[in-house]
C-alpha atoms as a PDB file:
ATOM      1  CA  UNK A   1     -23.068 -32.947  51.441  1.00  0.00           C
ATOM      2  CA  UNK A   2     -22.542 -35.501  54.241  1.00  0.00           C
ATOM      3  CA  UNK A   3     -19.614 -35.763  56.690  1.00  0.00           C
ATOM      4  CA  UNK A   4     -17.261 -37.976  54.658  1.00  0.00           C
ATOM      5  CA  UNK A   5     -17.485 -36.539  51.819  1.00  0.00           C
ATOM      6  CA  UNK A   6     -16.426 -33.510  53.129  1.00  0.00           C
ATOM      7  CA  UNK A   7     -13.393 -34.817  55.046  1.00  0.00           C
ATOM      8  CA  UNK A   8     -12.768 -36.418  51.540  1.00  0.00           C
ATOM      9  CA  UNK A   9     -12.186 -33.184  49.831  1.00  0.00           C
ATOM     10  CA  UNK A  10     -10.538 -31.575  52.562  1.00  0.00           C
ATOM     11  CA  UNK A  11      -8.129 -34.760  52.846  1.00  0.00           C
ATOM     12  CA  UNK A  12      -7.799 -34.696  49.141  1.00  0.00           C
ATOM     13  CA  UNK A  13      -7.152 -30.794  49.174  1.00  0.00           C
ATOM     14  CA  UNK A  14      -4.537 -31.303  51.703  1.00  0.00           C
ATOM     15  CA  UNK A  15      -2.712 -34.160  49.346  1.00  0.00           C
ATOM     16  CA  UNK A  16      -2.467 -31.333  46.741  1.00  0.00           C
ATOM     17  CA  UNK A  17      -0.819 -29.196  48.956  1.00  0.00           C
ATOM     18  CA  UNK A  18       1.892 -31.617  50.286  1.00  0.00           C
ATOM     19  CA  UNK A  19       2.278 -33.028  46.303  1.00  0.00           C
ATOM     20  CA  UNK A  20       3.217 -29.197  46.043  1.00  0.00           C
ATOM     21  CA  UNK A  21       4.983 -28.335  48.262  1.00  0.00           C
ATOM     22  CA  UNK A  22       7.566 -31.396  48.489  1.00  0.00           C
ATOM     23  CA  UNK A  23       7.717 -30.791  44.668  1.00  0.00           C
ATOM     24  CA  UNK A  24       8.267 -27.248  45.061  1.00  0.00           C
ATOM     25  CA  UNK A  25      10.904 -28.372  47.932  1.00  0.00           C
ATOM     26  CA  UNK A  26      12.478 -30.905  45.973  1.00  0.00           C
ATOM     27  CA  UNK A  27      13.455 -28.483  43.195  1.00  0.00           C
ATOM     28  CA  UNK A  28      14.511 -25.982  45.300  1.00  0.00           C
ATOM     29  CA  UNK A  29      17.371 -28.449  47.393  1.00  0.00           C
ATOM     30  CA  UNK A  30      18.444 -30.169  44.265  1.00  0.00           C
ATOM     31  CA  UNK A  31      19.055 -26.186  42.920  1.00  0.00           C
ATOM     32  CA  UNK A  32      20.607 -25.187  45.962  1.00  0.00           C
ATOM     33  CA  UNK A  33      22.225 -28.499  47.573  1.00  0.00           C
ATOM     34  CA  UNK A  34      24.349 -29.478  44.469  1.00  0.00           C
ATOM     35  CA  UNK A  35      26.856 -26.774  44.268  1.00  0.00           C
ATOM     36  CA  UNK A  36      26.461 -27.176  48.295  1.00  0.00           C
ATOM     37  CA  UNK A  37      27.303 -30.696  47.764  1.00  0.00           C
ATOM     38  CA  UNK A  38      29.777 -30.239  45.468  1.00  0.00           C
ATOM     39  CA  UNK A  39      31.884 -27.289  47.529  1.00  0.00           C
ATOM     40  CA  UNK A  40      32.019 -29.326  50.458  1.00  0.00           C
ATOM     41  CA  UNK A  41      33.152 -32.688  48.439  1.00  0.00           C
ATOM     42  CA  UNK A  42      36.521 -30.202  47.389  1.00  0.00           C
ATOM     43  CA  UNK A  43      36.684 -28.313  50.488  1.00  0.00           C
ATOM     44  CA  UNK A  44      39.971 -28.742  51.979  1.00  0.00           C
ATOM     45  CA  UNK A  45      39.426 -25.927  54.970  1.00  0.00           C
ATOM     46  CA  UNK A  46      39.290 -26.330  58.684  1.00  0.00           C
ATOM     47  CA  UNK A  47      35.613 -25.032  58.981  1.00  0.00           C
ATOM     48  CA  UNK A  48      34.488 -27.721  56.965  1.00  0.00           C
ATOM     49  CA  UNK A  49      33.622 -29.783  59.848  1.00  0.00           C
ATOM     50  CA  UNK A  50      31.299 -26.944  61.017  1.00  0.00           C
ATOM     51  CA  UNK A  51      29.674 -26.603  57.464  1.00  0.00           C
ATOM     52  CA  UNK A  52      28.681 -30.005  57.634  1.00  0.00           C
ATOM     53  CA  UNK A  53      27.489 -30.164  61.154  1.00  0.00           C
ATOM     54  CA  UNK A  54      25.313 -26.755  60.258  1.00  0.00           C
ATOM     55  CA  UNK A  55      24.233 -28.705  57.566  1.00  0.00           C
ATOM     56  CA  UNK A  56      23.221 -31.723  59.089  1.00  0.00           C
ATOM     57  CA  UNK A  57      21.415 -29.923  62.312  1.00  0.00           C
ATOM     58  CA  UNK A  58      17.665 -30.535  61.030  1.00  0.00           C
ATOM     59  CA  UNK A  59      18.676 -34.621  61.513  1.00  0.00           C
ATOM     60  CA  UNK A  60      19.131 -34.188  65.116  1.00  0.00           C
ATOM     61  CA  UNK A  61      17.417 -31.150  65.778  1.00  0.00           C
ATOM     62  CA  UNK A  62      13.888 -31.297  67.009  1.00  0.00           C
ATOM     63  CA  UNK A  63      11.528 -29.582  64.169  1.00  0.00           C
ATOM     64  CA  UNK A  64       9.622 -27.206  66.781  1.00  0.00           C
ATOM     65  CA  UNK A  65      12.741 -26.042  68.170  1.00  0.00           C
ATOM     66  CA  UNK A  66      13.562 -25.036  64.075  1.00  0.00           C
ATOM     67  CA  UNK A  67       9.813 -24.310  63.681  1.00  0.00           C
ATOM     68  CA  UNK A  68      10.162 -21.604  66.572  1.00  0.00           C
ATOM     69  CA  UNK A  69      13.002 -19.707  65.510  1.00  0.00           C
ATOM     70  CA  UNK A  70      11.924 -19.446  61.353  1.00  0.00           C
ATOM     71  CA  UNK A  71       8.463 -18.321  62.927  1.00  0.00           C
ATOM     72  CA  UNK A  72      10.266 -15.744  64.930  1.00  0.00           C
ATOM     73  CA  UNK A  73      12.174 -14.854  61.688  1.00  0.00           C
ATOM     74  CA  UNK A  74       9.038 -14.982  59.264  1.00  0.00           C
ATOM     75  CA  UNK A  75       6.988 -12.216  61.189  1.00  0.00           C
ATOM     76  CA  UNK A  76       6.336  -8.880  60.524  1.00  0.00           C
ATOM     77  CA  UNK A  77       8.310  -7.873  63.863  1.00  0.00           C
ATOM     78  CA  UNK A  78      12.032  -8.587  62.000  1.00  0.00           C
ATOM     79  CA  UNK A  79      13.955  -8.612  59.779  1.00  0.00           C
ATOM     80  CA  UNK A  80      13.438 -11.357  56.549  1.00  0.00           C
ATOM     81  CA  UNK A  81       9.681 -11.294  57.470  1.00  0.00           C
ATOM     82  CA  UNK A  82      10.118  -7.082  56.979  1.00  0.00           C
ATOM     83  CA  UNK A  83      11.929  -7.889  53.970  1.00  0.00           C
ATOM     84  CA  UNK A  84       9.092  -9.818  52.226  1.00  0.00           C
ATOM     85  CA  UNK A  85       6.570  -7.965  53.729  1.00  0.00           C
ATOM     86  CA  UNK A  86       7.594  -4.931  51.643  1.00  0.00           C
ATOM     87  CA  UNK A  87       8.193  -6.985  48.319  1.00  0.00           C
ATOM     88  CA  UNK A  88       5.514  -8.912  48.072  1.00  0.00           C
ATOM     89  CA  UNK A  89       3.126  -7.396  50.168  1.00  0.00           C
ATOM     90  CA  UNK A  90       2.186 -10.549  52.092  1.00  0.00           C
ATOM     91  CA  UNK A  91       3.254 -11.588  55.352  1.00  0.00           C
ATOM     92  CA  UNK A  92       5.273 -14.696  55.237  1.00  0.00           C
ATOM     93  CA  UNK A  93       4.507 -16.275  58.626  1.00  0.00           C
ATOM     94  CA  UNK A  94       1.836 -18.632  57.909  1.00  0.00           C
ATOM     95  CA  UNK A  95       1.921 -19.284  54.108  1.00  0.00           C
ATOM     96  CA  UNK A  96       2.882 -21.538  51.502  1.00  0.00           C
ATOM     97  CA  UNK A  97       6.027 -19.919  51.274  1.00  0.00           C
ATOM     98  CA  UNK A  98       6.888 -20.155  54.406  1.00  0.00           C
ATOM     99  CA  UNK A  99       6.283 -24.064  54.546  1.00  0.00           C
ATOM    100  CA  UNK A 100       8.541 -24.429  51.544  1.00  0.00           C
ATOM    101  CA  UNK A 101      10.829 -22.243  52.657  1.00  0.00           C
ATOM    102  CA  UNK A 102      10.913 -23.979  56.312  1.00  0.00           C
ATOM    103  CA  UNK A 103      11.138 -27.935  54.653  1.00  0.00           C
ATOM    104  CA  UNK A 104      14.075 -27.123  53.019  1.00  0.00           C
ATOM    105  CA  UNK A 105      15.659 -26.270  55.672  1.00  0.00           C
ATOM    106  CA  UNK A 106      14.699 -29.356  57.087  1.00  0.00           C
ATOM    107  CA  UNK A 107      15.357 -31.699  54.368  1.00  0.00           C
ATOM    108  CA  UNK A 108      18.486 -30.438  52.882  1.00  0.00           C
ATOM    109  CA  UNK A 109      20.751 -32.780  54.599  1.00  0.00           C
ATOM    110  CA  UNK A 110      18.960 -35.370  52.969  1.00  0.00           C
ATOM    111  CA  UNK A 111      19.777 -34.227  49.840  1.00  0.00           C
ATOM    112  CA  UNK A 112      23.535 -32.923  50.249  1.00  0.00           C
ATOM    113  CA  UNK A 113      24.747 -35.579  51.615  1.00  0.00           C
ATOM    114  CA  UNK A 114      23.785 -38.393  49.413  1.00  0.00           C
ATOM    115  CA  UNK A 115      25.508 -36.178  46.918  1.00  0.00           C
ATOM    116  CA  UNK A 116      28.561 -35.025  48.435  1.00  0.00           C
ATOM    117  CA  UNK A 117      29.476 -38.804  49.000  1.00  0.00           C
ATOM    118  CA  UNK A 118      28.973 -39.385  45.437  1.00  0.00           C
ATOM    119  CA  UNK A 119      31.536 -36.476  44.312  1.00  0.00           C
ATOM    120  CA  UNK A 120      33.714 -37.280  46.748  1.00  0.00           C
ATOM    121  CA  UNK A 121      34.125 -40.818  45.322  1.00  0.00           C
ATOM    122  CA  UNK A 122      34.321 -39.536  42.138  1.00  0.00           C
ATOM    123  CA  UNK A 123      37.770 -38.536  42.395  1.00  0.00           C
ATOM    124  CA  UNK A 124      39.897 -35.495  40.461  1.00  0.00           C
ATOM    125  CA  UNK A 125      41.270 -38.011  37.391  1.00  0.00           C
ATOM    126  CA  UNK A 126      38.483 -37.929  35.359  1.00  0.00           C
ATOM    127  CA  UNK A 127      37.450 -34.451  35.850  1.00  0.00           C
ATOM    128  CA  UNK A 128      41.300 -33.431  34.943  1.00  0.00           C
ATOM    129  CA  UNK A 129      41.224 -35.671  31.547  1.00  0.00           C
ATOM    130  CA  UNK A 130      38.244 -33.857  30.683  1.00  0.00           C
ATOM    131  CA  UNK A 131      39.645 -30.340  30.716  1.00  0.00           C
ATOM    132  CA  UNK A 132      42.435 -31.832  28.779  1.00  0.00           C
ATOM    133  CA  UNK A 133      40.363 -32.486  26.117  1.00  0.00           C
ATOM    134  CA  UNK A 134      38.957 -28.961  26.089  1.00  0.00           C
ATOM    135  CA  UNK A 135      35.617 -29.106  28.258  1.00  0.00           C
ATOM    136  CA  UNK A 136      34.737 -26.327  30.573  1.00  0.00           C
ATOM    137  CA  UNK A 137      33.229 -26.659  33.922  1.00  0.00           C
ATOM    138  CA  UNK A 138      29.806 -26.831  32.653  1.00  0.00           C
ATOM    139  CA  UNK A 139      30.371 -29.515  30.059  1.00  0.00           C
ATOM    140  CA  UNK A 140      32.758 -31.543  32.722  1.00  0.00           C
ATOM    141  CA  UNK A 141      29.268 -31.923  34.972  1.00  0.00           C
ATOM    142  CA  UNK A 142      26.615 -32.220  32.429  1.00  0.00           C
ATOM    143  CA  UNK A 143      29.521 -35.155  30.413  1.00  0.00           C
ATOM    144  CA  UNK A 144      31.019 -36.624  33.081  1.00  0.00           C
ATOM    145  CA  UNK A 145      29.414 -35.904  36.804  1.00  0.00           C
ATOM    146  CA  UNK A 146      25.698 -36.324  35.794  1.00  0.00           C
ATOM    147  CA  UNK A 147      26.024 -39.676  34.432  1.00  0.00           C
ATOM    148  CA  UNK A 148      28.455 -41.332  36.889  1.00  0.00           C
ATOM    149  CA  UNK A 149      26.487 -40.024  39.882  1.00  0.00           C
ATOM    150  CA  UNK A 150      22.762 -40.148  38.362  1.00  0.00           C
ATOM    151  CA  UNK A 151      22.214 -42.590  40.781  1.00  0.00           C
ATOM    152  CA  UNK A 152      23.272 -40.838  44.029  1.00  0.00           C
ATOM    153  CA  UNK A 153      20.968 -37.482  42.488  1.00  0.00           C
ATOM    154  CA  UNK A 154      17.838 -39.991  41.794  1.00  0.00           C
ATOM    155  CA  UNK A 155      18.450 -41.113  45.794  1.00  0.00           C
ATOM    156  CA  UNK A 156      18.967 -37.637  46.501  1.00  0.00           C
ATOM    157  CA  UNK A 157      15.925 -36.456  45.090  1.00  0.00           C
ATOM    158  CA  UNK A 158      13.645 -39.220  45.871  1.00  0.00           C
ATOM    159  CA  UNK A 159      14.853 -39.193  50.116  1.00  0.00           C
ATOM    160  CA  UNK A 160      14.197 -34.768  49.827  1.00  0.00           C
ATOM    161  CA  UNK A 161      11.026 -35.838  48.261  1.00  0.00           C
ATOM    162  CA  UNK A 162      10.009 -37.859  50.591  1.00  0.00           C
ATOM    163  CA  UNK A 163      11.117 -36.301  53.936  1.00  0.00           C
ATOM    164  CA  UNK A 164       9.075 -32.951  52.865  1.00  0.00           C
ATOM    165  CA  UNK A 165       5.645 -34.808  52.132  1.00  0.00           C
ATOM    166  CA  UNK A 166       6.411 -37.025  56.316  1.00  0.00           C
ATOM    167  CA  UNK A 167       6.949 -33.318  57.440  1.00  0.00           C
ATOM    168  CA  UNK A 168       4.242 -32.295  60.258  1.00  0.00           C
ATOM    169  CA  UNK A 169       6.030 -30.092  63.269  1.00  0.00           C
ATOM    170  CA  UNK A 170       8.251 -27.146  61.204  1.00  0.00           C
ATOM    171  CA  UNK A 171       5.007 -26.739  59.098  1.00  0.00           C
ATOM    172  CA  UNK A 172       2.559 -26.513  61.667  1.00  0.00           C
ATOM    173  CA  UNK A 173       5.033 -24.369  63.496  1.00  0.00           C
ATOM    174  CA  UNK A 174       5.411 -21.549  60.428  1.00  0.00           C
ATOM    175  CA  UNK A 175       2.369 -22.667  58.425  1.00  0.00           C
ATOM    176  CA  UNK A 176      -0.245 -23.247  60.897  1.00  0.00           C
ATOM    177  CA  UNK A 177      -3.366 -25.083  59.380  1.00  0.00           C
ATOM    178  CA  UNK A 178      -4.812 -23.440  56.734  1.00  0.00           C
ATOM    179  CA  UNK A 179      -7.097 -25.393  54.233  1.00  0.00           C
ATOM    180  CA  UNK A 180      -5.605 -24.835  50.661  1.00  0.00           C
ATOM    181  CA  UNK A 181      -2.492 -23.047  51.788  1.00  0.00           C
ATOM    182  CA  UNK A 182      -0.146 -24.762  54.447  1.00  0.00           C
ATOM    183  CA  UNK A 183      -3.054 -27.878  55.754  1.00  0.00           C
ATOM    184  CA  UNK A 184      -0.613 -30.586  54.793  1.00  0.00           C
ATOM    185  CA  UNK A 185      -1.313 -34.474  54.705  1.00  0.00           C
ATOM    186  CA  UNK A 186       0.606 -34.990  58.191  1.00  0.00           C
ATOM    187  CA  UNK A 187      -1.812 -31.981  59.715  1.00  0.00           C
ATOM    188  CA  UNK A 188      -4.873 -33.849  58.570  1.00  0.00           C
ATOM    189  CA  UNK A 189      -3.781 -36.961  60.048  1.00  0.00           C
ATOM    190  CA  UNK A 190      -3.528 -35.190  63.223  1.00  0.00           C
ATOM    191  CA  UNK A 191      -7.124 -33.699  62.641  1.00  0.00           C
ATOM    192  CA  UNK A 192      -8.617 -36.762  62.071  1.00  0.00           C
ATOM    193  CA  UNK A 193      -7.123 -38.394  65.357  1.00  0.00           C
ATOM    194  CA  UNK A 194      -7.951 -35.551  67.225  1.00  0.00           C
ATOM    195  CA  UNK A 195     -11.646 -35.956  66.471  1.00  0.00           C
ATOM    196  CA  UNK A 196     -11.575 -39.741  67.033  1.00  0.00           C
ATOM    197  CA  UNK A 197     -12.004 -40.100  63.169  1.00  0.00           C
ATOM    198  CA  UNK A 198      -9.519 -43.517  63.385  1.00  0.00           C
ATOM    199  CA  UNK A 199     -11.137 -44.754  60.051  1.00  0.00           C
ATOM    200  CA  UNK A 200      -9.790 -41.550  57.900  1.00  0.00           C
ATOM    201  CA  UNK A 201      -6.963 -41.634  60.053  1.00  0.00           C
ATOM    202  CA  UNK A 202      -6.418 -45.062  58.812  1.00  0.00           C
ATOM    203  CA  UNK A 203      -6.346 -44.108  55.301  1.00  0.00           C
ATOM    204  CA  UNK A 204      -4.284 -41.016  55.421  1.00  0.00           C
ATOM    205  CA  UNK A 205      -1.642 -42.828  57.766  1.00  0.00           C
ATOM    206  CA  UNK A 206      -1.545 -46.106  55.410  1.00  0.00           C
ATOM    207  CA  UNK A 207      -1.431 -44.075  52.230  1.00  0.00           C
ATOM    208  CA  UNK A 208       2.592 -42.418  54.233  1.00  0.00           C
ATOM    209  CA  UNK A 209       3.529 -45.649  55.166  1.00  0.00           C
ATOM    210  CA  UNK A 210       2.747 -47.307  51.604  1.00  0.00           C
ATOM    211  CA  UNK A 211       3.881 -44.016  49.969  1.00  0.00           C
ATOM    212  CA  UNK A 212       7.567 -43.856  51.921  1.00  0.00           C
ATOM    213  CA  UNK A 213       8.137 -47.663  51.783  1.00  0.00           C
ATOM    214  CA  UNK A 214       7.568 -47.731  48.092  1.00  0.00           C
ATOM    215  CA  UNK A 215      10.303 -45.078  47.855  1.00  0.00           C
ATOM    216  CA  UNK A 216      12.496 -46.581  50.168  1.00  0.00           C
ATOM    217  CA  UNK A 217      11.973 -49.450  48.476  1.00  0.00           C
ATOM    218  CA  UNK A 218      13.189 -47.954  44.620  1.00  0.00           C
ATOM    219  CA  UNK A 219      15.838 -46.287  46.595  1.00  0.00           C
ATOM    220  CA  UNK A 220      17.558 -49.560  47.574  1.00  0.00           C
ATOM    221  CA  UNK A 221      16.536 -51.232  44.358  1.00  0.00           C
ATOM    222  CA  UNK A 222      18.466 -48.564  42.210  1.00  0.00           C
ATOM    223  CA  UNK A 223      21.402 -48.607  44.233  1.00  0.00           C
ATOM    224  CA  UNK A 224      21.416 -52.426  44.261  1.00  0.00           C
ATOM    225  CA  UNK A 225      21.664 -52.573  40.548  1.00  0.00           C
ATOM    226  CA  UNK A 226      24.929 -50.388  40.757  1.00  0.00           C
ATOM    227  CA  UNK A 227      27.879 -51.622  39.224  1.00  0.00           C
ATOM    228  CA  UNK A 228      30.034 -54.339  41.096  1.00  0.00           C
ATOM    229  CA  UNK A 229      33.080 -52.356  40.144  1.00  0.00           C
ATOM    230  CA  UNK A 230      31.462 -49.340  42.290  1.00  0.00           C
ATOM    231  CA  UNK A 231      30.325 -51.855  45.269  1.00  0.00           C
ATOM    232  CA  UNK A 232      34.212 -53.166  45.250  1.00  0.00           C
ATOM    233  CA  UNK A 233      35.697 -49.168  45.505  1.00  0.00           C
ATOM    234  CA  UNK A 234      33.189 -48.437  48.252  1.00  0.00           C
ATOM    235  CA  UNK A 235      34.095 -51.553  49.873  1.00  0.00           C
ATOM    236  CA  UNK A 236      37.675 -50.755  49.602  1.00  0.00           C
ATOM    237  CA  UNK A 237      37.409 -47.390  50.733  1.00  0.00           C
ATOM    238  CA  UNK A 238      34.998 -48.504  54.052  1.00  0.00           C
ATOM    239  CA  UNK A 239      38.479 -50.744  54.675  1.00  0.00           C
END
């Protein structure tokens, strides 16, 4: 087997593992970052400000300087790396768990906040007519929430998607670079630079820029095809 077509299949393993991961990812922020969304879009207390700061760290914060302190927290040596030690009987420094569990971290701002704006503009009218009528929290969200803000959870989806598959310093930090576990699309761009291999490094690196603009792209499309009654309220309420 020559050369190339060995960097082939280890570039195309390494796609596999980033589809899976930010998929993986992505499921796990829109699970966790709605009702985090959600809480904070009704949360009238004084430590909100700090929520949302903690929240929105990963924007600001370098990802080696997050990278360092989950791999100090993954290994064997304390405590949540003890913890799944003895359940699973793996260590979770340097696995596929750990890169999911590390890129949500990383992305969830990305997610909450897109949604948080979109309940906080939803307003407390529509939610009260609807227990009026006799629906429960669940129906009031599935009826009424999820439709109105489809959009913003689309955006909010797409941008967590997105951000996890661009990641490249948390998951070499806590995943390292193993082939078929954590080797990740942004690590074998780095490979292939490394070893003056500009031609694969080509095609790896245009394949993110295509693959973010396009969903940058739909982003701004969907929300452009938002109602002009919507655009008007937002407009009102930037005034």
């Amino acid at each position: 087997m020559s050369e190339s077509s060995l960097f082939a299949s280890s570039d195309m393993i390494a796609l596999f593992t980033t589809l899976k991961m930010a998929l993986v990812t992505t499921i796990i922020l829109m699970i966790i970052g709605t009702p985090l969304a959600w809480y904070l879009a009704k949360m009238k207390s004084r430590y909100k400000i700090a929520i949302e700061a903690f929240v929105a760290l990963p924007i600001v914060l370098p990802p080696t300087v997050l990278g360092f302190y989950l791999l100090i927290a993954f290994s064997p040596q304390h405590l949540p790396g003890q913890v799944w030690q003895s359940v699973t009987g793996q260590q979770l420094a340097f696995s596929f768990s750990a890169i999911v569990i590390g890129s949500v971290f990383y992305s969830l701002p990305f997610v909450v906040q897109p949604l948080q704006k979109a309940f906080e503009q939803l307003g407390d009218d529509i939610l009260e007519a609807g227990a009026m009528l006799g629906a429960n929290a669940v129906d009031r969200f599935f009826t009424i929430v999820l439709p109105i803000t489809k959009a913003s959870f689309i955006t909010a989806a797409s941008l967590g998607f997105a951000h996890t598959v661009g990641e490249f310093g948390i998951v070499l930090m806590i995943g390292g670079n193993i082939s078929g576990e954590t080797k990740v699309l942004s690590i074998a761009l780095f490979e292939h630079v490394e070893a003056f291999n500009y031609e694969k490094a080509h095609i790896l690196a245009a394949s993110l820029l295509v693959g973010s603009f396009i969903v940058l792209g739909l982003i701004y499309l969907l929300n452009y095809k938002k109602p002009t009654s919507v655009k008007s309220n937002k407009s009102v309420n930037m005034l």
